[in-house]
N, C-alpha and C. Protein backbone atom coordinates (compact mmCIF):
# COMPACT_ATOMS: atom_id res chain seq x y z
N UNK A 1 3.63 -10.13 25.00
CA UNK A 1 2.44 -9.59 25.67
C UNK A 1 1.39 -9.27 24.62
N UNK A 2 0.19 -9.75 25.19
CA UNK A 2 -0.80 -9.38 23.83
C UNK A 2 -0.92 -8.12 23.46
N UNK A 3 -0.80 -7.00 24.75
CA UNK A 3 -0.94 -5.70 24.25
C UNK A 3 -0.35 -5.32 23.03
N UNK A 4 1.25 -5.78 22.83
CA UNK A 4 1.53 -5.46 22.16
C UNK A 4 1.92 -6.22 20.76
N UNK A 5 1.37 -7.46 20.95
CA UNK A 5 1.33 -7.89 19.89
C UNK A 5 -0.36 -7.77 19.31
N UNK A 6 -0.27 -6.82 18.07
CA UNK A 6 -1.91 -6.61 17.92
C UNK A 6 -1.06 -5.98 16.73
N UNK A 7 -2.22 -5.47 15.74
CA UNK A 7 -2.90 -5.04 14.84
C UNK A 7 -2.77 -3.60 14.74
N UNK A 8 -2.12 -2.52 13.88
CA UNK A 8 -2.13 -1.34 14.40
C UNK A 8 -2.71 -0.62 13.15
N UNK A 9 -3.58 0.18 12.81
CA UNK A 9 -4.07 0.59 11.92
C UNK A 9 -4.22 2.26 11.86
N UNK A 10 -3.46 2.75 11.00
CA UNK A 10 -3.53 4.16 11.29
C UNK A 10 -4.08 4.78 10.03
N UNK A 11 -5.07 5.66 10.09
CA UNK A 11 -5.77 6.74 9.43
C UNK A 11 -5.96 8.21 9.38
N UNK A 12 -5.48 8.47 8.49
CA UNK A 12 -5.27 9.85 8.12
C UNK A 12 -6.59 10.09 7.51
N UNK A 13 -7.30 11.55 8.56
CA UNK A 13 -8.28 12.14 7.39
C UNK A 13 -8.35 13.38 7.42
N UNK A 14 -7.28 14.66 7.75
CA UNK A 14 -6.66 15.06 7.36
C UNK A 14 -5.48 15.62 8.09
N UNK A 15 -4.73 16.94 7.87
CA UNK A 15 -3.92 17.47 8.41
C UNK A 15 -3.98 19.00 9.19
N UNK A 16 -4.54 18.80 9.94
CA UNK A 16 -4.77 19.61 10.80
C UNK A 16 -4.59 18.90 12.35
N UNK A 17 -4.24 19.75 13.75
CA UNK A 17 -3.66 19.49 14.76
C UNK A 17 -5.04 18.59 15.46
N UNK A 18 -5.92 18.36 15.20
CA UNK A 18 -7.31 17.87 15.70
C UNK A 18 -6.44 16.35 16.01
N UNK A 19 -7.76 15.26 16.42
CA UNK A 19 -7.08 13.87 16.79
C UNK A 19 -7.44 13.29 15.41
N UNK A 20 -6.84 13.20 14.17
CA UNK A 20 -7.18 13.09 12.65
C UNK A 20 -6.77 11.78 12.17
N UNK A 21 -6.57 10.64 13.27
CA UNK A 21 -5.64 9.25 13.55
C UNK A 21 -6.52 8.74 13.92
N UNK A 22 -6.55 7.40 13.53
CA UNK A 22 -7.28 6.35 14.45
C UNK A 22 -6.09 5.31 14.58
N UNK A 23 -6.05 4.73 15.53
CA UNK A 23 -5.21 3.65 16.63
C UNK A 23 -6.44 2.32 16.56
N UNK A 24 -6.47 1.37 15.88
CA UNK A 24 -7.12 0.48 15.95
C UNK A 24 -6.17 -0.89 17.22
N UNK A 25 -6.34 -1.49 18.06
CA UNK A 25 -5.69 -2.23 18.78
C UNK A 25 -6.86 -3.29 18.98
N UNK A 26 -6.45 -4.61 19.01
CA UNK A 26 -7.57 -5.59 19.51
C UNK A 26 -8.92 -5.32 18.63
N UNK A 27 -9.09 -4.44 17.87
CA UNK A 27 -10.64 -4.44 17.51
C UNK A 27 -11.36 -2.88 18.53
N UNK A 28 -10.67 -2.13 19.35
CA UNK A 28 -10.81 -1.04 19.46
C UNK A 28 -10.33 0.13 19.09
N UNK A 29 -11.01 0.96 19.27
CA UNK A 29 -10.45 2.25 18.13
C UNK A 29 -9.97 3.49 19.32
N UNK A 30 -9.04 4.28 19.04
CA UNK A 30 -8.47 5.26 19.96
C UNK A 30 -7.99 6.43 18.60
N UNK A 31 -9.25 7.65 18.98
CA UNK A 31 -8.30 8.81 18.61
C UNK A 31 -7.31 9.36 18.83
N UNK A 32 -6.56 9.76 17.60
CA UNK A 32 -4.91 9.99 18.45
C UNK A 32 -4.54 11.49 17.63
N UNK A 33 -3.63 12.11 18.00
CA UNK A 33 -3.02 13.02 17.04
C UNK A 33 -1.61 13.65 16.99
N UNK A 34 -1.56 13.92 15.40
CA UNK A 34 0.04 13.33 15.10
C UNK A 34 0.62 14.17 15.47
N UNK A 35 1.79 14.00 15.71
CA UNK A 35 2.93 14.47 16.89
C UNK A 35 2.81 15.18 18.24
N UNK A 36 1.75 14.53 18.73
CA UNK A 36 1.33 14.67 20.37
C UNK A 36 1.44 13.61 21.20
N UNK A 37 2.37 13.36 21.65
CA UNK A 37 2.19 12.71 23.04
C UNK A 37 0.94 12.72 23.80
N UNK A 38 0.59 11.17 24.13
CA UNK A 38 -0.58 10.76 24.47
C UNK A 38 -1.03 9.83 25.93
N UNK A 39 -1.45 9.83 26.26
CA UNK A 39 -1.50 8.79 27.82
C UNK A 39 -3.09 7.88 27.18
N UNK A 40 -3.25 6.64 26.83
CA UNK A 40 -4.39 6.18 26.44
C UNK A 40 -4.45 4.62 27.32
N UNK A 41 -5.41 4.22 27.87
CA UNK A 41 -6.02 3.20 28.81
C UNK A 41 -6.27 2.40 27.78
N UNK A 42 -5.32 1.35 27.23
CA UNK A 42 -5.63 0.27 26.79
C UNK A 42 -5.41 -1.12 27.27
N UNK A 43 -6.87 -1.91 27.30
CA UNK A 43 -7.11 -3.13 28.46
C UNK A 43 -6.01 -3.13 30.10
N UNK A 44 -6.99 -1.96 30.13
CA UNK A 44 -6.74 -1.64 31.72
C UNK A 44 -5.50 -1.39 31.52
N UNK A 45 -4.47 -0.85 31.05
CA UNK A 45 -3.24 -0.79 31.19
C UNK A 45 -2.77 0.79 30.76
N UNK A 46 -2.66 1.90 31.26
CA UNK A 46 -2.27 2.79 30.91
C UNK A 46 -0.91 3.21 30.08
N UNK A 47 -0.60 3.64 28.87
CA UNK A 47 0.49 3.59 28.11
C UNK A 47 1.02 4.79 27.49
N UNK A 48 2.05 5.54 26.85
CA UNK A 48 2.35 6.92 26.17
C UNK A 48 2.36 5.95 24.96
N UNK A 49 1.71 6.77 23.95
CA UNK A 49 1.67 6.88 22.70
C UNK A 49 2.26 8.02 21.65
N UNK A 50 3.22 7.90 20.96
CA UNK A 50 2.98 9.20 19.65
C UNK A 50 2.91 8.77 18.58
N UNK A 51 2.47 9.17 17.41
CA UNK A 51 2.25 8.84 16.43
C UNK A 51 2.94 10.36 15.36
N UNK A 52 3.71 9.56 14.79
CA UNK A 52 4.99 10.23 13.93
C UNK A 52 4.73 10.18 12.23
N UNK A 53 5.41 11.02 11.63
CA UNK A 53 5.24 10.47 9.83
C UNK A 53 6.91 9.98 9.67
N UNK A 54 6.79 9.61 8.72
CA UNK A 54 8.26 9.31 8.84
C UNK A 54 8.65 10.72 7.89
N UNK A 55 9.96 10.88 7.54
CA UNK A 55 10.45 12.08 6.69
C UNK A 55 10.14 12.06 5.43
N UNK A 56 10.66 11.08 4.97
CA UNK A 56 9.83 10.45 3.63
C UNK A 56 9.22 9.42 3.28
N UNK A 57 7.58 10.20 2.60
CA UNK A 57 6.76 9.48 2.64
C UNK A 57 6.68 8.88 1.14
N UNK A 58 5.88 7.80 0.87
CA UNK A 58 5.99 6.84 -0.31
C UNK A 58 4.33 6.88 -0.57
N UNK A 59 4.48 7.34 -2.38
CA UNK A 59 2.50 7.93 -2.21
C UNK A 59 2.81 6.77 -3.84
N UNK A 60 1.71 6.35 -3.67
CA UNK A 60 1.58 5.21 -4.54
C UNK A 60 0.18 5.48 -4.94
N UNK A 61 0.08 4.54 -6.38
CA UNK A 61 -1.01 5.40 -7.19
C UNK A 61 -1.05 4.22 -8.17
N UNK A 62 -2.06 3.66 -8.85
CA UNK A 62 -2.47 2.45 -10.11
C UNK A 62 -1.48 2.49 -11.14
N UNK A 63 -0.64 3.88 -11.45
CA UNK A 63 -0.22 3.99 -12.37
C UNK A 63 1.38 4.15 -12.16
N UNK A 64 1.93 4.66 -11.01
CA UNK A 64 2.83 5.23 -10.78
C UNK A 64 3.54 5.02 -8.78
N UNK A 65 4.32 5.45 -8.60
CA UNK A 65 4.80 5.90 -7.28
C UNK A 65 6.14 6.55 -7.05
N UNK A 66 6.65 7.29 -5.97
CA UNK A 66 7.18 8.35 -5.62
C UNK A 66 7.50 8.33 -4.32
N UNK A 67 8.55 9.25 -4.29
CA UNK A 67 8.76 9.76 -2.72
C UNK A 67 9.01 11.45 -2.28
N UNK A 68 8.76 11.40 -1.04
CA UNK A 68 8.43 12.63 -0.92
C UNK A 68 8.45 13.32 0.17
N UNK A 69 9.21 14.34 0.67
CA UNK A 69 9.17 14.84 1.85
C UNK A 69 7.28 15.02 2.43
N UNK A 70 8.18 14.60 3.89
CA UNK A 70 6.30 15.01 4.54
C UNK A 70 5.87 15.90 4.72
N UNK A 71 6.76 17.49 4.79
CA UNK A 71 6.49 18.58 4.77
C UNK A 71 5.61 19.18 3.37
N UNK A 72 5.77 18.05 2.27
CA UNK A 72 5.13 18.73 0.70
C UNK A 72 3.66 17.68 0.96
N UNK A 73 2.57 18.53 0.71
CA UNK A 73 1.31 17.89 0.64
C UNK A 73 1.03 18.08 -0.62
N UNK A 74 0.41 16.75 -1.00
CA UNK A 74 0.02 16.61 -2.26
C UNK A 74 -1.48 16.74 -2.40
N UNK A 75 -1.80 17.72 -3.58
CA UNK A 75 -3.64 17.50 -3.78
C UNK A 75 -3.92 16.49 -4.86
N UNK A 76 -5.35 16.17 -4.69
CA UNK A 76 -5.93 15.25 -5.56
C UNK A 76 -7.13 16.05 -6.34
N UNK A 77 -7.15 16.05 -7.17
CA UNK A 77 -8.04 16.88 -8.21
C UNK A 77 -9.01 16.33 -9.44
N UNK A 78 -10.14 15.79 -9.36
CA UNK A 78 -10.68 14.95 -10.43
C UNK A 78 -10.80 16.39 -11.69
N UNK A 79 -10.37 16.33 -12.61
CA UNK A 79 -10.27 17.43 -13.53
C UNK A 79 -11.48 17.11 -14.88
N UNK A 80 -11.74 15.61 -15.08
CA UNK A 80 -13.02 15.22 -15.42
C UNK A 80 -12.79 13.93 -15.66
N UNK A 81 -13.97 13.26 -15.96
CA UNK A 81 -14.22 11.59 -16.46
C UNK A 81 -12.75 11.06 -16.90
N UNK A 82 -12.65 10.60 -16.11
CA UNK A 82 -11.74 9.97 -16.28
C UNK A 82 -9.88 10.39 -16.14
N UNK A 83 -9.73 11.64 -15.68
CA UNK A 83 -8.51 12.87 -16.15
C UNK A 83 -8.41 12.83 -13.78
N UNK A 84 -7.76 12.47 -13.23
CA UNK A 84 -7.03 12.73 -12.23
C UNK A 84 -5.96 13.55 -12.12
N UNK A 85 -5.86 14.53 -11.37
CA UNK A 85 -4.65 15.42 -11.30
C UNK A 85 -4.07 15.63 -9.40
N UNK A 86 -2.43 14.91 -9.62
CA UNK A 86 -2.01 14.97 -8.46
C UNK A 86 -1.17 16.69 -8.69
N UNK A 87 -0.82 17.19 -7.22
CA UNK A 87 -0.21 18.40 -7.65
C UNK A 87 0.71 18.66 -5.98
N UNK A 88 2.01 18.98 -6.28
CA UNK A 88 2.74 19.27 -4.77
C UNK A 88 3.67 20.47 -5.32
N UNK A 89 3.35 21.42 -4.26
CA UNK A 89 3.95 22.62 -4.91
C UNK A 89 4.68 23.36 -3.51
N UNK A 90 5.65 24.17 -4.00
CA UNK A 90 6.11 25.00 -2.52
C UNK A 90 5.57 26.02 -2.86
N UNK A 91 5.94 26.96 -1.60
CA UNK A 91 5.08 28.31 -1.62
C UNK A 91 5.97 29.00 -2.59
N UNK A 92 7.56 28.78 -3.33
CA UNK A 92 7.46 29.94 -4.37
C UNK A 92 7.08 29.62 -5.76
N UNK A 93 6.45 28.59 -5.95
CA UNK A 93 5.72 28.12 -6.93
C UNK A 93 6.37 27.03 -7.82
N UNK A 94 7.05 26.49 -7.14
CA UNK A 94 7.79 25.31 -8.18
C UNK A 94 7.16 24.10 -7.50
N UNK A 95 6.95 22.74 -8.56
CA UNK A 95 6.29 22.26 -8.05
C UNK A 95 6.34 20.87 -9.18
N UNK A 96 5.41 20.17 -8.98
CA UNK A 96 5.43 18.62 -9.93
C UNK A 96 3.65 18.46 -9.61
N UNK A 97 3.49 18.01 -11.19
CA UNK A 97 2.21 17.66 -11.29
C UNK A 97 1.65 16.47 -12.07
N UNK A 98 1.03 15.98 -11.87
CA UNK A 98 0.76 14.61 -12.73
C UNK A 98 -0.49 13.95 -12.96
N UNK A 99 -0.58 14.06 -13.98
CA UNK A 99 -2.04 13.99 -14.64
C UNK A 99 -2.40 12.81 -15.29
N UNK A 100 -3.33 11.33 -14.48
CA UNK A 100 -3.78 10.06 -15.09
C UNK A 100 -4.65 10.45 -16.10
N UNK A 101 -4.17 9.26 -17.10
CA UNK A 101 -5.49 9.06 -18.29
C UNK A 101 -6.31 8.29 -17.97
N UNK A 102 -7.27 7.88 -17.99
CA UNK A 102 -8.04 6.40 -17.91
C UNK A 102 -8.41 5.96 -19.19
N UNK A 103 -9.03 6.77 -19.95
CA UNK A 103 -9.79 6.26 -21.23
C UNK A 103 -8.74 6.81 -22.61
N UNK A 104 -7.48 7.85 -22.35
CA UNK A 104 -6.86 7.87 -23.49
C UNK A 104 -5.06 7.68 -23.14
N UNK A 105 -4.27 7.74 -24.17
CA UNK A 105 -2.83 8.08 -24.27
C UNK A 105 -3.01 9.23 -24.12
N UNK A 106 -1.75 9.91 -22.95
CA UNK A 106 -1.72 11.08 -22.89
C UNK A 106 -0.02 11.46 -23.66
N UNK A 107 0.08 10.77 -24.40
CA UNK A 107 1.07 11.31 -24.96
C UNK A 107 1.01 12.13 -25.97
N UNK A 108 0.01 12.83 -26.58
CA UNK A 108 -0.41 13.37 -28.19
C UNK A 108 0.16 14.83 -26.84
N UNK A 109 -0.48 14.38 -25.85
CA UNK A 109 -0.32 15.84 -24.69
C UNK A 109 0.72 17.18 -24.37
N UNK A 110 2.12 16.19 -24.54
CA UNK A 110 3.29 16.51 -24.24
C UNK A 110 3.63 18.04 -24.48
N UNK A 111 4.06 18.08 -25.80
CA UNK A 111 4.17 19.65 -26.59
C UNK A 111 2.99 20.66 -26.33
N UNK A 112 1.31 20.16 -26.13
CA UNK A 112 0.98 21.52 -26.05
C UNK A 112 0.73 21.35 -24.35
N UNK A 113 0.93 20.73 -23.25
CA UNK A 113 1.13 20.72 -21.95
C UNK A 113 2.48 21.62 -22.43
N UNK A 114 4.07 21.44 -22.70
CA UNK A 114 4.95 22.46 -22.94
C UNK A 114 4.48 24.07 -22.77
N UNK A 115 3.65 23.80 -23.99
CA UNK A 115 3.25 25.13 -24.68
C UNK A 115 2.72 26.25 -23.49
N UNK A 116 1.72 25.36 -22.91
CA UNK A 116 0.90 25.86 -22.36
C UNK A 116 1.28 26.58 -20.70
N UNK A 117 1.98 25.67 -20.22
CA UNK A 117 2.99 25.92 -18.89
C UNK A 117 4.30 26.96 -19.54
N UNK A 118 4.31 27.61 -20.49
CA UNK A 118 5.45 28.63 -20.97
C UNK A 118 5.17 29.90 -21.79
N UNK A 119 3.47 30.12 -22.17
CA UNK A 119 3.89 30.57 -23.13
C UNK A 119 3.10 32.04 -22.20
N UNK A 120 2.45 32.14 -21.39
CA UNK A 120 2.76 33.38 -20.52
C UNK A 120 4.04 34.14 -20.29
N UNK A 121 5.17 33.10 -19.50
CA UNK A 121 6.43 33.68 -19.88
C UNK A 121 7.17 33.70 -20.75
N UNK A 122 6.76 33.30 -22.12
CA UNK A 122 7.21 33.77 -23.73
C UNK A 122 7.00 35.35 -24.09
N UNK A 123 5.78 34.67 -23.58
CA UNK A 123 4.95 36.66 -24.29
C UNK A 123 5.23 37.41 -23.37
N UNK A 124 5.70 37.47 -22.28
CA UNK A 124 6.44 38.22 -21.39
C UNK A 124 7.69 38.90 -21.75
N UNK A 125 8.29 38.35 -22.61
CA UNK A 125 9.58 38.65 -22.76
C UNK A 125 11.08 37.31 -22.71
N UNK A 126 10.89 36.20 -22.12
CA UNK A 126 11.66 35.26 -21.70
C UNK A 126 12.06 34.66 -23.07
N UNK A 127 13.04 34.60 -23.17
CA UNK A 127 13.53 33.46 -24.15
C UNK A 127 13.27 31.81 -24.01
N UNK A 128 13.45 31.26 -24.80
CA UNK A 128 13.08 29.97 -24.65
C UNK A 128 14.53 28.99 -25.36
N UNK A 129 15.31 27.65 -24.42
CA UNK A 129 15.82 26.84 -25.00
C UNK A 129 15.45 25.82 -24.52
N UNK A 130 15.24 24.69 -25.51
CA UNK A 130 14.83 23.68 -25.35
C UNK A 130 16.23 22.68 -25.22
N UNK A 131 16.13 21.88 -24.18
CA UNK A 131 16.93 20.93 -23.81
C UNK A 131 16.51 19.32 -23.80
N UNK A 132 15.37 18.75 -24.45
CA UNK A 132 14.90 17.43 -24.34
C UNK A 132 15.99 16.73 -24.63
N UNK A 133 15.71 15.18 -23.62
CA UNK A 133 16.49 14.50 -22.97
C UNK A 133 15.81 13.07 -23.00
N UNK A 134 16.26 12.01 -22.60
CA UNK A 134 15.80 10.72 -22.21
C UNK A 134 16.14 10.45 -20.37
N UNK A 135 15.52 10.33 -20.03
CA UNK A 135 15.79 10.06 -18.62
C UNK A 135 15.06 8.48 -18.19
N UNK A 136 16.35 7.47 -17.52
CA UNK A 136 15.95 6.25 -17.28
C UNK A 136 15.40 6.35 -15.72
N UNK A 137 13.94 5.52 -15.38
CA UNK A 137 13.55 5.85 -13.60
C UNK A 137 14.71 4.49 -13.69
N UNK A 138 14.18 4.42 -12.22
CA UNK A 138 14.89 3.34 -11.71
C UNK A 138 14.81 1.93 -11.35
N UNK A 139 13.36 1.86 -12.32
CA UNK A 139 13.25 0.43 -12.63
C UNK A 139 13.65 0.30 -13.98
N UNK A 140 14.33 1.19 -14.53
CA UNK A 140 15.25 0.95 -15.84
C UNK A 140 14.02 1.71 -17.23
N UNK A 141 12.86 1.86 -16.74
CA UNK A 141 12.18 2.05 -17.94
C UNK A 141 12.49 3.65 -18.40
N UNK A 142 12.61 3.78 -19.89
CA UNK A 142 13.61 5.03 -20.50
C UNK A 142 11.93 6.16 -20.90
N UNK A 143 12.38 7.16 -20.50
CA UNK A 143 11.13 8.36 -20.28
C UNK A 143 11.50 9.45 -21.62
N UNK A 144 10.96 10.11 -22.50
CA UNK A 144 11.55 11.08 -23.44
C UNK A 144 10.89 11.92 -22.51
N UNK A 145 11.91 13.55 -22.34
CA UNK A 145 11.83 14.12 -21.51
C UNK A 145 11.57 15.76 -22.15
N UNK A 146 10.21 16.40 -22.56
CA UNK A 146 10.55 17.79 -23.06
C UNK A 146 10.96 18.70 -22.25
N UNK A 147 11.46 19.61 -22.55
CA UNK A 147 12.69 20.23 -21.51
C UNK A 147 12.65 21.74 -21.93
N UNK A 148 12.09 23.01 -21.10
CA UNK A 148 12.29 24.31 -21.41
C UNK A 148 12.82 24.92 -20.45
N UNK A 149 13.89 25.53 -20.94
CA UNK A 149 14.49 26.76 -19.94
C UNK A 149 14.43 28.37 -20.79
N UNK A 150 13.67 28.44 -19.91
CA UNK A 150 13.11 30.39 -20.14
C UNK A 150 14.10 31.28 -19.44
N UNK A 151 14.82 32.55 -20.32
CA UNK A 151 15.71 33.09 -19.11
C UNK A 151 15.41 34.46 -19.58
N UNK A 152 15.10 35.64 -18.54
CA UNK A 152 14.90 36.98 -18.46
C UNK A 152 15.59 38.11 -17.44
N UNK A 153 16.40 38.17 -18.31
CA UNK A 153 17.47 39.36 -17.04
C UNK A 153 18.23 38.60 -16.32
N UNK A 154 18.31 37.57 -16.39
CA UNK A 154 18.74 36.91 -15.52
C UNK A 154 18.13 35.93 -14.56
N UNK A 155 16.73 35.61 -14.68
CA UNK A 155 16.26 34.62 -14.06
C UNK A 155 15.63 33.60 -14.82
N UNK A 156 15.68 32.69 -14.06
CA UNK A 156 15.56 31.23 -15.17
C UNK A 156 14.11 30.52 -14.70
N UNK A 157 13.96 30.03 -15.64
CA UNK A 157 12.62 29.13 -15.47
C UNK A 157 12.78 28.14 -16.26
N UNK A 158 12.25 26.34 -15.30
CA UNK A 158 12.62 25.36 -16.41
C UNK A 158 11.50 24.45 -15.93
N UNK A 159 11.07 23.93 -17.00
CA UNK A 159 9.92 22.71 -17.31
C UNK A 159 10.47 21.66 -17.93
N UNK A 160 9.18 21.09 -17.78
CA UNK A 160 9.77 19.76 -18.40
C UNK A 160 8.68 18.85 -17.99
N UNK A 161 8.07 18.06 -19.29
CA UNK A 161 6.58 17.10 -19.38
C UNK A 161 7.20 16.39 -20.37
N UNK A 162 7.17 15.40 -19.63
CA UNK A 162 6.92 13.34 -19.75
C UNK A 162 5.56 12.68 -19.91
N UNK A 163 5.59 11.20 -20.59
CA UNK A 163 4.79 10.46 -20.61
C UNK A 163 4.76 9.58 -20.30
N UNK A 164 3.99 8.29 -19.62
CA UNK A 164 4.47 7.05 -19.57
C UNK A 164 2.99 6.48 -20.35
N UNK A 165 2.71 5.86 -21.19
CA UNK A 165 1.56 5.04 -22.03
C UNK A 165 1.56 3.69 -21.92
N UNK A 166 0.10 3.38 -21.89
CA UNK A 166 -0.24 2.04 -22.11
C UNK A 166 -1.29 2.11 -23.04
N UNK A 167 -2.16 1.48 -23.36
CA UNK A 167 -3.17 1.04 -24.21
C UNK A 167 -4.31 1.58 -23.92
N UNK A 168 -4.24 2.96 -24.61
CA UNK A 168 -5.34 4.09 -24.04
C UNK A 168 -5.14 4.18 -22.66
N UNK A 169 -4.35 4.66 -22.05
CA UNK A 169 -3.97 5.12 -20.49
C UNK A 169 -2.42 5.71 -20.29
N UNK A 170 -2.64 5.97 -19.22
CA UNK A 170 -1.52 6.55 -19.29
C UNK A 170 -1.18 7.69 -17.90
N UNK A 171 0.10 8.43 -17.78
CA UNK A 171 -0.35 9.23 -17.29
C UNK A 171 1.10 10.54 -17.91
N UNK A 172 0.78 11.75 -17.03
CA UNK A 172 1.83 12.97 -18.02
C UNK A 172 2.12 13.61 -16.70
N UNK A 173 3.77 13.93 -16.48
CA UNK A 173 3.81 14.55 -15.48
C UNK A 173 4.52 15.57 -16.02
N UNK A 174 4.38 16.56 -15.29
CA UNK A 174 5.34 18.42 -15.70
C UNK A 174 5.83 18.68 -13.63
N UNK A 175 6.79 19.18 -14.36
CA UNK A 175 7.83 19.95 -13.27
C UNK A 175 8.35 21.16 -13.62
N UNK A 176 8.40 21.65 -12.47
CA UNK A 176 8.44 23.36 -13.02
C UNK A 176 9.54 24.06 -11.16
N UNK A 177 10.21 24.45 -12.22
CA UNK A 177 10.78 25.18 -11.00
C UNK A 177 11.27 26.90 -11.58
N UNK A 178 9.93 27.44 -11.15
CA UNK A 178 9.90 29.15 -11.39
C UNK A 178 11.29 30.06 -10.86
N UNK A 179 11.53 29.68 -10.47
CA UNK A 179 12.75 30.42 -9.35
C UNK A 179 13.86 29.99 -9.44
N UNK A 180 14.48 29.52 -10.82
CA UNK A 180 15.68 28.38 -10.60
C UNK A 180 16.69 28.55 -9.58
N UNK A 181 17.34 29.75 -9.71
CA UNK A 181 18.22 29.78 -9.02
C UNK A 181 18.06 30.58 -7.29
N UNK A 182 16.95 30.19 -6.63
CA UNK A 182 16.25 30.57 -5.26
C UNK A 182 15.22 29.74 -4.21
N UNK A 183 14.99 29.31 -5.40
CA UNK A 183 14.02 27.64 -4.95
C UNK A 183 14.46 26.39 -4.95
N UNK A 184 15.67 26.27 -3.57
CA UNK A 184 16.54 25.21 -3.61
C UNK A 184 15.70 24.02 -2.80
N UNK A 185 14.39 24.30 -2.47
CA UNK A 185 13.78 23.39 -1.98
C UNK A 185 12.96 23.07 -3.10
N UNK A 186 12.41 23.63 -4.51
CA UNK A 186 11.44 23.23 -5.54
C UNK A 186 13.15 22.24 -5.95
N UNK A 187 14.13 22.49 -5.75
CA UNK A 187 14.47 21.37 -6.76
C UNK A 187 14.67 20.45 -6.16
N UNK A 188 15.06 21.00 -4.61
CA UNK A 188 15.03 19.22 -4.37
C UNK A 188 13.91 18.58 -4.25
N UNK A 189 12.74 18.95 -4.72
CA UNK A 189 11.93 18.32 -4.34
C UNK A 189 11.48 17.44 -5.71
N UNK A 190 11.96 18.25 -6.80
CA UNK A 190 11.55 17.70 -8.40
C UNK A 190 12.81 16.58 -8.53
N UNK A 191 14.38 16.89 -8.02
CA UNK A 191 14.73 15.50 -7.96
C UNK A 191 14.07 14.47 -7.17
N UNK A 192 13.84 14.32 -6.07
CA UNK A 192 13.29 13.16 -5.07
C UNK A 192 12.33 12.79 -5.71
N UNK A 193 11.49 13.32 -7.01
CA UNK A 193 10.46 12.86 -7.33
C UNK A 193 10.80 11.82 -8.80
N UNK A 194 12.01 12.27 -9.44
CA UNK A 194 12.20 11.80 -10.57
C UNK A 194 13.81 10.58 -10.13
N UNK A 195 14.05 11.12 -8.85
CA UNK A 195 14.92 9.74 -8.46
C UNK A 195 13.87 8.66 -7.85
N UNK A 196 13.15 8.82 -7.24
CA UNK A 196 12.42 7.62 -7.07
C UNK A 196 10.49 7.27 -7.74
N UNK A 197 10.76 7.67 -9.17
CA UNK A 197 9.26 7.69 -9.44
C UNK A 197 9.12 6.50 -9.97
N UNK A 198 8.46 5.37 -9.93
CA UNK A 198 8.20 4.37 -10.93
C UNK A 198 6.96 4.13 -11.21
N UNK A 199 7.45 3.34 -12.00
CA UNK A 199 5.88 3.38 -12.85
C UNK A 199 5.21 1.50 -12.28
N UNK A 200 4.07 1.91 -12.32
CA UNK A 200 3.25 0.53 -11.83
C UNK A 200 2.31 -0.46 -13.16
């Protein structure tokens, strides 16, 4: 049936309960919105519609890609000429961030990105051990991995900033899970990101 053989084009512009979807069919357009059941008159034919995310979503990028629960929204942040910053965080503050180069290597970055994501909770009082590592993604390419675990009274804090480089480009990601042992959703969310991140 032609109805349903067509063209389906869906647009996100943003996330809020409004109709924030477009339903393109045949060359017509139908506002829709996500996870509402819908009754819409297309070529004379009345039909239910919903429009769903799947659980995990796949966010792809010039440099990189990932997966990711649909519950974690990611921001986009131009930080300057040329410097992009993605960022997905839970509400107790653990989170993954990742920062494109365009015009340089961001690898000179690594140690004072470290520095800089720790040294509030240095001068706080936290101890610091460093654990760097090599970690292979899963298109096999091998990542050097700086690695801090801060511990105070008993609570832990651990980072950790990577590079991937090309020829003046690049990009640097940090993961941080403030709450180690309470923020069982910041970690699963920093594995799902480093089990399926590859590089493009």
């Amino acid at each position: 049936m032609k109805l349903f053989t067509l063209a389906v084009l869906l647009s996100c512009f943003s996330l809020t309960a409004q109709n924030d979807y477009i339903l393109e069919v045949d060359g017509k357009t139908y506002e829709v919105a996500l996870d509402a059941p819908q009754k819409l008159t297309i070529n004379g034919k009345q039909v239910n519609i919903s429009v769903k995310k799947k659980d995990t979503l796949l966010f792809n990028n010039p440099y990189f890609s990932f997966k990711h629960l649909k519950k974690h929204d990611i921001s986009n942040t131009n930080l300057d000429e040329g410097i992009q910053q993605f960022m997905m965080m839970t509400a107790a503050g653990s989170g993954v961030i990742i920062q494109t180069y365009n015009d340089m290597d961001p690898a000179m970055l690594k140690e004072l990105m470290l520095n800089e994501m720790t040294k509030e909770s240095i001068g706080y009082g936290y101890s610091v051990k460093r654990e760097d590592y090599t970690r292979t993604l899963s298109n096999g390419l091998e990542m050097k991995v700086l690695k801090a675990v801060l511990e105070y009274k008993g609570e832990v804090e651990t980072y950790e900033v990577a590079t991937y480089s090309k020829k003046d480009e690049g990009f640097l990601i940090v993961t941080m899970n403030t709450v180690d042992d309470f923020d069982v959703e910041g970690k699963d969310m920093i594995k799902l990101v480093w089990n399926t991140l590859v590089t493009n």
